[in-house]
N, C-alpha and C. Protein backbone atom coordinates (compact mmCIF):
# COMPACT_ATOMS: atom_id res chain seq x y z
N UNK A 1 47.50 -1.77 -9.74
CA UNK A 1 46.83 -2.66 -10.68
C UNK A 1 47.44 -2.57 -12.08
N UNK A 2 47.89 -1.32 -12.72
CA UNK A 2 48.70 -1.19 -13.93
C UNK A 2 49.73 -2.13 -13.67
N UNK A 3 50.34 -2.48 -12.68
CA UNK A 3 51.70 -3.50 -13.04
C UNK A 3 51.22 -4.91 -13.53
N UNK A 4 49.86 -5.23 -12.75
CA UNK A 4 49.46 -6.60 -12.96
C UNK A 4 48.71 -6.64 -14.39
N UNK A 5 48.05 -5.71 -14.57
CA UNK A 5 47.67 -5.48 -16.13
C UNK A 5 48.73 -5.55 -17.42
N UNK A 6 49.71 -4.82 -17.36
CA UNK A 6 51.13 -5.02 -17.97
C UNK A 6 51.47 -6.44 -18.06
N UNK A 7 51.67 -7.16 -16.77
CA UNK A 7 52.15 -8.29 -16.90
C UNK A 7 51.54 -9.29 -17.77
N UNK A 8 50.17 -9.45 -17.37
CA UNK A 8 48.99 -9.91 -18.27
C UNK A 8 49.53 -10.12 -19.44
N UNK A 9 49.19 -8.72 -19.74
CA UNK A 9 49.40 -8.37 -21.35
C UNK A 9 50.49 -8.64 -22.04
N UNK A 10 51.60 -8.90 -21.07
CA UNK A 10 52.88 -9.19 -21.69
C UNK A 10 52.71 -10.75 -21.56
N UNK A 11 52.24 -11.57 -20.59
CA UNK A 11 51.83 -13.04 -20.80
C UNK A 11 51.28 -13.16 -22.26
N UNK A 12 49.99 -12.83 -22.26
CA UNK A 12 48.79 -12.84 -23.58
C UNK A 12 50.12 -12.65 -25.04
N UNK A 13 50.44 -11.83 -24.76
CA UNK A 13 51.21 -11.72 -25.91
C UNK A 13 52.32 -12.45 -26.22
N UNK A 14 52.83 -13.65 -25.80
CA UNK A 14 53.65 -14.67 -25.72
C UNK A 14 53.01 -15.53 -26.02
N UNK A 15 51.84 -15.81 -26.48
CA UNK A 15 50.75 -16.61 -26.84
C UNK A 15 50.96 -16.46 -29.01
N UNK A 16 52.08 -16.25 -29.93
CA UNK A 16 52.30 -15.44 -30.87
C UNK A 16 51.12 -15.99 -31.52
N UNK A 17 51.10 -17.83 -31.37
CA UNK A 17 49.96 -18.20 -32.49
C UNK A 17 48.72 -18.42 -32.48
N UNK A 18 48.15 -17.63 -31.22
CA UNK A 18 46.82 -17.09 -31.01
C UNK A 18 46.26 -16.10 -30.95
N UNK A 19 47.50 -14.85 -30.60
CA UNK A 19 47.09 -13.65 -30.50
C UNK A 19 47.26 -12.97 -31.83
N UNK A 20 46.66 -11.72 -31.84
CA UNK A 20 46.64 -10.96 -33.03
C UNK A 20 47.47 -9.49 -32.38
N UNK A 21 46.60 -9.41 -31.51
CA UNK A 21 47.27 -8.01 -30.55
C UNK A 21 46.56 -7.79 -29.15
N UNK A 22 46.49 -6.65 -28.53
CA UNK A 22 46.14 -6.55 -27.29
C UNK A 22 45.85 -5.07 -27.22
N UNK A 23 44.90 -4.58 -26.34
CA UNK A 23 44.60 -3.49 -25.89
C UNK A 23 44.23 -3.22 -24.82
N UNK A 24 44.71 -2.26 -23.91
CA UNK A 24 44.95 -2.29 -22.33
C UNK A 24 43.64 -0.48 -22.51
N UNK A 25 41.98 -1.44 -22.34
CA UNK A 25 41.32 -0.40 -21.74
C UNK A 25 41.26 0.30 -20.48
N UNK A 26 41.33 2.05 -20.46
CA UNK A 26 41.57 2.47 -19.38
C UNK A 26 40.55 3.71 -18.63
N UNK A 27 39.97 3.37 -17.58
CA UNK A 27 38.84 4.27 -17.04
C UNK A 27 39.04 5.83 -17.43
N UNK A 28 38.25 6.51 -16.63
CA UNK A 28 38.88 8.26 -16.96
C UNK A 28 39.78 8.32 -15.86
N UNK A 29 40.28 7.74 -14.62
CA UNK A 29 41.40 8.19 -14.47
C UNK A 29 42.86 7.35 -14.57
N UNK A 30 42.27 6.98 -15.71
CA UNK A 30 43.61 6.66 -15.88
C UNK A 30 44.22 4.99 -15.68
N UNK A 31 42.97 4.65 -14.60
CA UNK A 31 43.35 2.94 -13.94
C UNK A 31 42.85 2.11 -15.01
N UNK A 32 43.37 1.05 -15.50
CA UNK A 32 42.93 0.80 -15.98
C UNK A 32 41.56 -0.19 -16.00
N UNK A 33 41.17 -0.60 -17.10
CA UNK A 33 39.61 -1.03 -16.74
C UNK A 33 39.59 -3.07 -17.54
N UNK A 34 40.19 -2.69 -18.26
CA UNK A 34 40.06 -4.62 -18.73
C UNK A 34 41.41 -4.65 -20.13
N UNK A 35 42.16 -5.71 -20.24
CA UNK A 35 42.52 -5.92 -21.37
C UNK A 35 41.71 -7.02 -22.15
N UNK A 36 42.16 -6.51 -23.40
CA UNK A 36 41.36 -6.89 -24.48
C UNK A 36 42.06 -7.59 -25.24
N UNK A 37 41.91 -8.70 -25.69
CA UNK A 37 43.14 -9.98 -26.27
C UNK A 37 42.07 -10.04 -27.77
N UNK A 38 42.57 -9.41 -29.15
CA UNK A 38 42.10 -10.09 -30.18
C UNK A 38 43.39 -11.04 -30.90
N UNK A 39 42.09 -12.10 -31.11
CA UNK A 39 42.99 -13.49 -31.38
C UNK A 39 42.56 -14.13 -33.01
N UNK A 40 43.39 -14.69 -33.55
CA UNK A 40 43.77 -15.01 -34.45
C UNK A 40 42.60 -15.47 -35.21
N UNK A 41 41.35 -16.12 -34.58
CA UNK A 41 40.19 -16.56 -35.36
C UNK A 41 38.86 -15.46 -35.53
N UNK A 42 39.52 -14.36 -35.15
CA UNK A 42 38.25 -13.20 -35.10
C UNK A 42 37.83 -13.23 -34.14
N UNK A 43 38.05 -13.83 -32.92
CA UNK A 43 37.39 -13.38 -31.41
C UNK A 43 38.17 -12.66 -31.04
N UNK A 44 37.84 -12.97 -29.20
CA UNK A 44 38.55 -11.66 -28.56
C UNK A 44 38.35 -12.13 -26.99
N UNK A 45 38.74 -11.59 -26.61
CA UNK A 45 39.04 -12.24 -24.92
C UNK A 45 39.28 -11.03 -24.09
N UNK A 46 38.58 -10.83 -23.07
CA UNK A 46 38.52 -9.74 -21.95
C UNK A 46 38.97 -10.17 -20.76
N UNK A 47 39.72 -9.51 -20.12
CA UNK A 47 40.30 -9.88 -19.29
C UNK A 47 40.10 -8.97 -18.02
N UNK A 48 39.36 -9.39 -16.91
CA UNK A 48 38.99 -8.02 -15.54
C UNK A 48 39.75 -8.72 -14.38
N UNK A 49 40.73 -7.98 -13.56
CA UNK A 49 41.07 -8.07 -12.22
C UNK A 49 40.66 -7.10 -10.95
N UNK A 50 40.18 -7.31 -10.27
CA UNK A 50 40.36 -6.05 -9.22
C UNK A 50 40.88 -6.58 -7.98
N UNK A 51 41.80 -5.13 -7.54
CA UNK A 51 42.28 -5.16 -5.84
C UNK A 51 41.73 -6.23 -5.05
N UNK A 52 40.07 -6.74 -5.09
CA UNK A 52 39.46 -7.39 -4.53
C UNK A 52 40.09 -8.98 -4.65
N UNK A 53 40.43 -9.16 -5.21
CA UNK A 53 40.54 -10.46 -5.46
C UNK A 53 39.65 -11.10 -6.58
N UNK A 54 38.43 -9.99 -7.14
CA UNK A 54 37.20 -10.58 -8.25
C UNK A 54 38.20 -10.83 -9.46
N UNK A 55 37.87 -11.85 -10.44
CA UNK A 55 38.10 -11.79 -11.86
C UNK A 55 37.44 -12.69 -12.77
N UNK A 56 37.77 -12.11 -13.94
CA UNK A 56 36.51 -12.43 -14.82
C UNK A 56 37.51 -12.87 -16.38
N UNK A 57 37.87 -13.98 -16.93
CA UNK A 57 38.76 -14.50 -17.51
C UNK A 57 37.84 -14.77 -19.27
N UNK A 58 37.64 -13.64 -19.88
CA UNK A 58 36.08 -14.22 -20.97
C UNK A 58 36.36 -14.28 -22.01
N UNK A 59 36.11 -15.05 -23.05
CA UNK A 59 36.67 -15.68 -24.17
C UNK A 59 35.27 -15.32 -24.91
N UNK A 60 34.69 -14.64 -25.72
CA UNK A 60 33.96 -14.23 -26.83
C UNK A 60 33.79 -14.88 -28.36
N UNK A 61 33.39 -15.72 -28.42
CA UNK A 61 33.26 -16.62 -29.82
C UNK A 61 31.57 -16.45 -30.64
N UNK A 62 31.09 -15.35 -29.85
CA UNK A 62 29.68 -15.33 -30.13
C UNK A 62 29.33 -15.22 -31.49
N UNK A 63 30.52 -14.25 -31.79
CA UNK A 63 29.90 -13.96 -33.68
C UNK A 63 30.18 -15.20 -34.22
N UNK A 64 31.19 -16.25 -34.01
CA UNK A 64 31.89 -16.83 -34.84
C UNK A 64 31.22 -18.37 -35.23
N UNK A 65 30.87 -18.58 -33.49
CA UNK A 65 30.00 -19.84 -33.61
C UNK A 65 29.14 -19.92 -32.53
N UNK A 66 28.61 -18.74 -31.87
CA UNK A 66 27.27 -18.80 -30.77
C UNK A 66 28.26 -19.11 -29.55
N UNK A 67 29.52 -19.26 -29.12
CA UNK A 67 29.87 -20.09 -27.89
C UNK A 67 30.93 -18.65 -27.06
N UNK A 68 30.62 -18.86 -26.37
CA UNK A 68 31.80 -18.16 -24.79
C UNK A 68 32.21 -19.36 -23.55
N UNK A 69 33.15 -18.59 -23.68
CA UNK A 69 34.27 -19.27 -22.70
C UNK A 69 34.52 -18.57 -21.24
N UNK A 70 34.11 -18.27 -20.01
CA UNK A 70 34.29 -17.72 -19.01
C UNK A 70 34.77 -18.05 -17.86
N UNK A 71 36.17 -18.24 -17.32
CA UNK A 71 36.36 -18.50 -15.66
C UNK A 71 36.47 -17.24 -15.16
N UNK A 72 35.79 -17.25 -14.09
CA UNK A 72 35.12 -15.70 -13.07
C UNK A 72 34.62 -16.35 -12.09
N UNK A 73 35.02 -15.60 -10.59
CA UNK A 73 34.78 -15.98 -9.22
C UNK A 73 33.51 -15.27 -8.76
N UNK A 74 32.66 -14.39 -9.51
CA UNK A 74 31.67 -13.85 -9.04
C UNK A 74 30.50 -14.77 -8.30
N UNK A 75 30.21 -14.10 -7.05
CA UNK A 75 29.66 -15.39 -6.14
C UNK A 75 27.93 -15.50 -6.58
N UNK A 76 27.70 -15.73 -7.62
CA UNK A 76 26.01 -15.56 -8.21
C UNK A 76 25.31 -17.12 -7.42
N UNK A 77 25.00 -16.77 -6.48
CA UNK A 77 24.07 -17.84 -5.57
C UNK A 77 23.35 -18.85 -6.51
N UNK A 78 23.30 -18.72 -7.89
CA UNK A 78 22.99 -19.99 -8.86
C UNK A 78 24.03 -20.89 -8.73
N UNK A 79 25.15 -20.57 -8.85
CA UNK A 79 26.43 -21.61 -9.23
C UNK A 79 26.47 -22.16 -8.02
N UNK A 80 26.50 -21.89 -7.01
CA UNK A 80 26.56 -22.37 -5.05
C UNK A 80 26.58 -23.88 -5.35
N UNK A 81 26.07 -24.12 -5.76
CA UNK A 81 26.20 -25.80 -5.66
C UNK A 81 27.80 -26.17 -6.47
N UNK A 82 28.34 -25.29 -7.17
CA UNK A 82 29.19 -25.90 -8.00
C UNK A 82 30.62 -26.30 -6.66
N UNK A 83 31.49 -27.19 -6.78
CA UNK A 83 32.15 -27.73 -5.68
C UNK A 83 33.27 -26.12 -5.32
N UNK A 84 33.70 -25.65 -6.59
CA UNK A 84 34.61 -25.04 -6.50
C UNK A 84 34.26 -23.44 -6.64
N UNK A 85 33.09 -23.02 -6.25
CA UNK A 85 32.01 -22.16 -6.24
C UNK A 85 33.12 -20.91 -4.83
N UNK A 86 33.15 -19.95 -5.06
CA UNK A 86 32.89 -18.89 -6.16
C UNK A 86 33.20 -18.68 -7.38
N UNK A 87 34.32 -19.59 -7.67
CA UNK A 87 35.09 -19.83 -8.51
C UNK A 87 34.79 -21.08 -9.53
N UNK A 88 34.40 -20.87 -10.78
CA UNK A 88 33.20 -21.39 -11.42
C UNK A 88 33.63 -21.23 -13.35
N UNK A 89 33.92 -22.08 -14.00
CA UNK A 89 34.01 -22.17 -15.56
C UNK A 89 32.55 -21.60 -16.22
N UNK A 90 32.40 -21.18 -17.22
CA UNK A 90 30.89 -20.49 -18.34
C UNK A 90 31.77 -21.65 -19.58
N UNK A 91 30.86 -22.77 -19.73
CA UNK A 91 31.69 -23.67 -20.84
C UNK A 91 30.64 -23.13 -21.85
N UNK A 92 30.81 -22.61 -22.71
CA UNK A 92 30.07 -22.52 -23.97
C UNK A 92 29.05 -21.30 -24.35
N UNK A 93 28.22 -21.26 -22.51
CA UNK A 93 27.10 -20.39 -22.72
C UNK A 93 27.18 -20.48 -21.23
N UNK A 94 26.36 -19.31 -21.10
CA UNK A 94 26.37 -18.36 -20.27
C UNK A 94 25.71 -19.40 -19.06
N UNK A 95 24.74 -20.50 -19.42
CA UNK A 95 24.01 -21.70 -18.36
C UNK A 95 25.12 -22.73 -17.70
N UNK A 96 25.78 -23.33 -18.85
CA UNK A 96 26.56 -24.01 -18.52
C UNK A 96 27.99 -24.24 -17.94
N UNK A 97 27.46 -24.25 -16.68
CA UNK A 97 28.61 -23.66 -15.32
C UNK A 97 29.23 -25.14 -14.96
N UNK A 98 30.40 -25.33 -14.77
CA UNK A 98 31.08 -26.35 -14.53
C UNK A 98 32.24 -25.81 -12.85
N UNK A 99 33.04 -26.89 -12.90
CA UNK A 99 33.95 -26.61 -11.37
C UNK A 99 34.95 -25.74 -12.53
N UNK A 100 35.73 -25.09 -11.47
CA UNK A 100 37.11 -24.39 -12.07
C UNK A 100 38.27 -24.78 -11.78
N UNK A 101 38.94 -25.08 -12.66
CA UNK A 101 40.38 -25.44 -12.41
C UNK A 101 41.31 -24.27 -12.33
N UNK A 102 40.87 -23.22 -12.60
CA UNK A 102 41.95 -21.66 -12.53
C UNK A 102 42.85 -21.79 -11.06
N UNK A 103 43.87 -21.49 -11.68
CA UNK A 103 45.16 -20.94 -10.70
C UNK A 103 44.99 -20.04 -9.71
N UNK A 104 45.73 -19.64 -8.83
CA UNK A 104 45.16 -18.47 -7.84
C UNK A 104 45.61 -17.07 -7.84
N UNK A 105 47.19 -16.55 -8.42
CA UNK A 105 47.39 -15.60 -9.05
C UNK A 105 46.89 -15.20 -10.19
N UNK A 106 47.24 -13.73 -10.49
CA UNK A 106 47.02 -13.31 -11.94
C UNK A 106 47.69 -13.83 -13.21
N UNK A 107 49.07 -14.01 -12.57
CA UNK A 107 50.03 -14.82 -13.66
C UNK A 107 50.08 -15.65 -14.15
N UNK A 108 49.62 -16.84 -13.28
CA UNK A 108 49.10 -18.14 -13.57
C UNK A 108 47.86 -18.17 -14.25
N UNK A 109 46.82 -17.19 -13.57
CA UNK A 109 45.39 -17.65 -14.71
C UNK A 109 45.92 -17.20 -15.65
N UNK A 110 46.00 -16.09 -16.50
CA UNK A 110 46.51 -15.98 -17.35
C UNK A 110 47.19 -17.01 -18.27
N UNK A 111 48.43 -17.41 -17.84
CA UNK A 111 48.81 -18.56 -18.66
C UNK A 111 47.65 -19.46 -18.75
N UNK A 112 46.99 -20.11 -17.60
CA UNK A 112 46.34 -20.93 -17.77
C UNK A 112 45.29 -20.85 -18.72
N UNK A 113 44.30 -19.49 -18.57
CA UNK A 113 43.70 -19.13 -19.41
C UNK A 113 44.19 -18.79 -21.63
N UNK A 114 45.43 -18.51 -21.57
CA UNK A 114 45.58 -18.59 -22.60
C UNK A 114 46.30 -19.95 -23.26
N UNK A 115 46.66 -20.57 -22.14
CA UNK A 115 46.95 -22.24 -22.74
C UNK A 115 45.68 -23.03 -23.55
N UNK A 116 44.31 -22.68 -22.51
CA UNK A 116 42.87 -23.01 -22.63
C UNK A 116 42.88 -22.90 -24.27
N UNK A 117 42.74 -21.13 -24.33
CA UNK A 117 42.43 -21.01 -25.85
C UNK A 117 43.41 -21.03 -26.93
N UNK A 118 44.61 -22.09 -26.48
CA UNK A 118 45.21 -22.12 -27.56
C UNK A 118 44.89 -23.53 -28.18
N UNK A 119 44.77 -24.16 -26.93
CA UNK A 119 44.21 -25.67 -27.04
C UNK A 119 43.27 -26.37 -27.75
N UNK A 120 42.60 -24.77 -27.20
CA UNK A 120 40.61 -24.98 -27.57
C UNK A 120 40.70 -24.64 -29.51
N UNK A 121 41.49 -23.72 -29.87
CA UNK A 121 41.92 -23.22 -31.49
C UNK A 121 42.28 -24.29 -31.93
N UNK A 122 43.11 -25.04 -31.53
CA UNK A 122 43.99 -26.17 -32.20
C UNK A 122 43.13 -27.20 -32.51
N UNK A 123 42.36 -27.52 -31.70
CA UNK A 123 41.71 -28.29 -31.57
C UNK A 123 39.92 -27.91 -32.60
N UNK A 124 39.90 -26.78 -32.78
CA UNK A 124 38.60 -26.50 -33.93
C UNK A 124 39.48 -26.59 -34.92
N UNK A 125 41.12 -26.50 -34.88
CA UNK A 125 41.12 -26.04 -36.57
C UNK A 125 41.37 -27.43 -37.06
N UNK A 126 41.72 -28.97 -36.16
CA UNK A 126 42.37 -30.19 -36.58
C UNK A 126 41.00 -31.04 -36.83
């Protein structure tokens, strides 16, 4: 899992005019546990993969303006109706669940995910 975490992080960070920096949190032994993307407007973005195939893609804007950003496959029997369910967008707040367009590797969400919030920046600051 450290290689795919690395990679991540080396994606995220090719992102120059959104990111600020990155921090690769790591359990007690050592595996690691989530990277942490702080970005250029005072948020921050968490990033969870596991062996399993689970992930959790989360964009944090809460202090800044009340809103989060989340694509995550967790199968919460609320979303079931959504078409593309386990796999499921958090547009704004934590209710508002939409279909997901995420990629199916790590490499790809990633990009995809940080294309999102570069888009989503550009677009508050114009």
């Amino acid at each position: 899992m450290l290689e795919i975490y690395l990679s991540l992080e080396s994606i995220a960070r090719e992102f120059k005019e959104a990111v600020v920096g990155t921090r690769l949190f790591r359990l007690p032994s050592g595996e690691p546990a989530k990277l942490r993307i702080e970005l250029v407007d005072g948020s921050f973005a968490d990033v969870w993969i596991s062996v399993s195939g689970r992930y959790s893609y989360h964009w944090n804007r809460f202090e800044i303006d009340g809103t989060i950003y989340r694509y995550d496959n967790a199968p919460h029997k609320v979303w079931s109706h959504v078409t593309t369910f386990p796999h499921h967008f958090h547009n704004k707040n934590e209710k508002m669940v939409i279909e997901s367009d995420m990629p199916s590797t790590p490499e790809m969400q990633m990009k995809h995910f940080m294309n999102f919030i570069r888009k989503t920046l550009v677009r508050m600051d114009g």
